[in-house]
C-alpha atoms as a PDB file:
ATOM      1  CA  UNK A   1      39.664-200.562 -99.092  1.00  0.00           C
ATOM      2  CA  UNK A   2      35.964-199.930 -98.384  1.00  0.00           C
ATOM      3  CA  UNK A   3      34.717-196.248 -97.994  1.00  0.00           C
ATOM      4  CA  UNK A   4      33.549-196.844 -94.592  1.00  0.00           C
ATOM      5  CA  UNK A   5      36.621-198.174 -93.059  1.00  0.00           C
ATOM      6  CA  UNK A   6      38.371-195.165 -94.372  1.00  0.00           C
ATOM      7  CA  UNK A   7      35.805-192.762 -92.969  1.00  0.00           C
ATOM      8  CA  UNK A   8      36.094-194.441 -89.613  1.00  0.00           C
ATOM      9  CA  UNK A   9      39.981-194.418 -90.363  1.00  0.00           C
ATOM     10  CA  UNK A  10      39.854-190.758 -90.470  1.00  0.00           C
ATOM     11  CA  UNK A  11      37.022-189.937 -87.858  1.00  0.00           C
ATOM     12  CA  UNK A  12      39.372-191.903 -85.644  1.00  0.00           C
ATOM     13  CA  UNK A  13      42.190-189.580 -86.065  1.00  0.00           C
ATOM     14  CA  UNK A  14      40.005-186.772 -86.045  1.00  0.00           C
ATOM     15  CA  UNK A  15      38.890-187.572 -82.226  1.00  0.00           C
ATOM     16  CA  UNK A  16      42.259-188.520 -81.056  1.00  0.00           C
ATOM     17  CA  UNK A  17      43.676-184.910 -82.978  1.00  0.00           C
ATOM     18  CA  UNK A  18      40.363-183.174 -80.990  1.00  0.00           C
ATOM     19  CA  UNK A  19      41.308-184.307 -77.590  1.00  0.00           C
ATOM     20  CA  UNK A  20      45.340-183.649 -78.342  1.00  0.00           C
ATOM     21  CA  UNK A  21      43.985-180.067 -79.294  1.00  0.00           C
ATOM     22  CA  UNK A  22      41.880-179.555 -76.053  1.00  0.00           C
ATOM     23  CA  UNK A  23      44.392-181.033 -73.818  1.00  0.00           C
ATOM     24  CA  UNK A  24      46.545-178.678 -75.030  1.00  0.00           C
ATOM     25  CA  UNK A  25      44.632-175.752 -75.033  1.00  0.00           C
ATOM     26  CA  UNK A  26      43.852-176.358 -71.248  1.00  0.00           C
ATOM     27  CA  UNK A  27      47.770-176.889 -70.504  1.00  0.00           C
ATOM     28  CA  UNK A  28      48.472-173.422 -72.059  1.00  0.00           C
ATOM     29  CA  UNK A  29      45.483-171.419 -70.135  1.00  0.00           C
ATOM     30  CA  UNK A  30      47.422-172.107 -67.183  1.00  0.00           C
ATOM     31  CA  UNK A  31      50.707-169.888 -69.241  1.00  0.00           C
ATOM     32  CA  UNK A  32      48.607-166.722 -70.295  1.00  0.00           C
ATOM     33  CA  UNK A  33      50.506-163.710 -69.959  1.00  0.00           C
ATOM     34  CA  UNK A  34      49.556-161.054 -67.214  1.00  0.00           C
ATOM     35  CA  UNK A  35      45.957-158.659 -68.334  1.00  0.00           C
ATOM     36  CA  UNK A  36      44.519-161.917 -70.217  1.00  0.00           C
ATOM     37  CA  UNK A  37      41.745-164.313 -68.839  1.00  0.00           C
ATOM     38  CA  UNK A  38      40.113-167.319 -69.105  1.00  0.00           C
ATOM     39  CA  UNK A  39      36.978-165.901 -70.202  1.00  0.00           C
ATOM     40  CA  UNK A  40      38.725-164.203 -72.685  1.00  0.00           C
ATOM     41  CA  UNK A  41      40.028-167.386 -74.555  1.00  0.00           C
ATOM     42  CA  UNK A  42      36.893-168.408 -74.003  1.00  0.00           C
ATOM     43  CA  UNK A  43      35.043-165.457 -75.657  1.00  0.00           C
ATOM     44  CA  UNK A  44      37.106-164.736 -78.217  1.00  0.00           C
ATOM     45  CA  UNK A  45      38.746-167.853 -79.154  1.00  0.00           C
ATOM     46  CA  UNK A  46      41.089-166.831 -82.222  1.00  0.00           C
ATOM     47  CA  UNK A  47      43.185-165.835 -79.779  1.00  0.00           C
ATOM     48  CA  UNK A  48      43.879-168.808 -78.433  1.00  0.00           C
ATOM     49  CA  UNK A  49      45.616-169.811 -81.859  1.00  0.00           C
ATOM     50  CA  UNK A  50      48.355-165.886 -81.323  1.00  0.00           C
ATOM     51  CA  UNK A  51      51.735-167.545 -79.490  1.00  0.00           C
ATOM     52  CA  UNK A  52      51.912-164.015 -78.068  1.00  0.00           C
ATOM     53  CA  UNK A  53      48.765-164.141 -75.427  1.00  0.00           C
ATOM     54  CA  UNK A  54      51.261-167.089 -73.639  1.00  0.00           C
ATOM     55  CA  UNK A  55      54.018-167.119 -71.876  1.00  0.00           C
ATOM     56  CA  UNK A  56      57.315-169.044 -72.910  1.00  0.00           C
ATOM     57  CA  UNK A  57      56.616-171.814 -70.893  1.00  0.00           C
ATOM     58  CA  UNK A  58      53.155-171.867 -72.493  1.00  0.00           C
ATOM     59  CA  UNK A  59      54.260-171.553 -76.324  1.00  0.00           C
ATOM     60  CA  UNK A  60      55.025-175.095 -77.021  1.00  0.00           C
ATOM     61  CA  UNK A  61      51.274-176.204 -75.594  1.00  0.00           C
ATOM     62  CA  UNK A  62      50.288-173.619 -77.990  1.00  0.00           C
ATOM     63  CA  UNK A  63      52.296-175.246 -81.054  1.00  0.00           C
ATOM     64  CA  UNK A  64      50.869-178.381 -80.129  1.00  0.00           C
ATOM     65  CA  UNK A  65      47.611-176.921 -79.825  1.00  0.00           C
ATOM     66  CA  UNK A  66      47.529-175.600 -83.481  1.00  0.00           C
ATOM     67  CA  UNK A  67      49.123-178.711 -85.131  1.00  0.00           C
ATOM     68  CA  UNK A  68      45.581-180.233 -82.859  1.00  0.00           C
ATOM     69  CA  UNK A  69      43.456-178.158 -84.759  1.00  0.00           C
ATOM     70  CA  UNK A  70      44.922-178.370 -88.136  1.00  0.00           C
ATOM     71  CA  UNK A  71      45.331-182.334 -87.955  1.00  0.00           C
ATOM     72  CA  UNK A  72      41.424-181.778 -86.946  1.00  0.00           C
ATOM     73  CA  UNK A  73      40.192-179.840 -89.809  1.00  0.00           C
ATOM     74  CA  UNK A  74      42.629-181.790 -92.065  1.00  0.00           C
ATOM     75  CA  UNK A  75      41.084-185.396 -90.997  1.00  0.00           C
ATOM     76  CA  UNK A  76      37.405-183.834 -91.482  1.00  0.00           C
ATOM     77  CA  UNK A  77      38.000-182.788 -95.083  1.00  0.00           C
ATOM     78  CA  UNK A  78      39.670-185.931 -95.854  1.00  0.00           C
ATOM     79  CA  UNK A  79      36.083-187.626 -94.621  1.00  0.00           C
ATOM     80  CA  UNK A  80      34.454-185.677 -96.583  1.00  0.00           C
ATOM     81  CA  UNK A  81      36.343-185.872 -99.814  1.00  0.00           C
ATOM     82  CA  UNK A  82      36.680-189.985 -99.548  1.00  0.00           C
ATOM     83  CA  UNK A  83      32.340-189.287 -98.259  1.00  0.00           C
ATOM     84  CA  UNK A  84      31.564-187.077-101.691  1.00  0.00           C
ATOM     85  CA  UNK A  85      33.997-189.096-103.819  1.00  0.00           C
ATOM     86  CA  UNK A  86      31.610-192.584-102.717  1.00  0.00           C
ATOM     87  CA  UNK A  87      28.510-190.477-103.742  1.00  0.00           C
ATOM     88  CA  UNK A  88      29.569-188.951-106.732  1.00  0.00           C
ATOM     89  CA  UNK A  89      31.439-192.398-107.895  1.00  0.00           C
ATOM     90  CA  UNK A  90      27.937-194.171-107.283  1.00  0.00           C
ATOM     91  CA  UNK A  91      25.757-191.473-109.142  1.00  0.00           C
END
């Protein structure tokens, strides 16, 4: 299979695992548990990843939210491995 249809492969799944991260991470800032803002997810946003800034009704959005962001990071460091394997295999 060529290189680039993998890397598109994967930078598909990395946008679709992007916007299933961000549309979950605006469903659970509606679930944030009394004395925590907006502005603080915002600010400080590691704690937007802590199950226990939400609600119950809010933790599965969160769940969903970190799977997101793992499938995310996991999709870009499969681009770049097939990306640096290419280089280092035509070198």
């Amino acid at each position: 299979m060529p290189t680039t249809v993998l890397i598109a492969a994967f930078g598909t799944l990395l946008f679709l695992c992007w916007l299933w991260a961000a549309y979950n991470w605006v469903r659970s800032l509606g679930h944030l548990k009394p004395g925590i803002s907006v502005s603080t997810m915002l600010l400080n946003g590691i704690k937007s990843f802590d199950p226990d800034n939400f609600t119950e009704e809010g933790r599965p959005y969160v769940r969903s939210f970190v799977r997101g962001a793992m499938g995310f990071f996991l999709c870009a460091l499969a681009a770049f491995a097939v990306a640096a394997l290419t280089v280092l295999k035509q070198g």
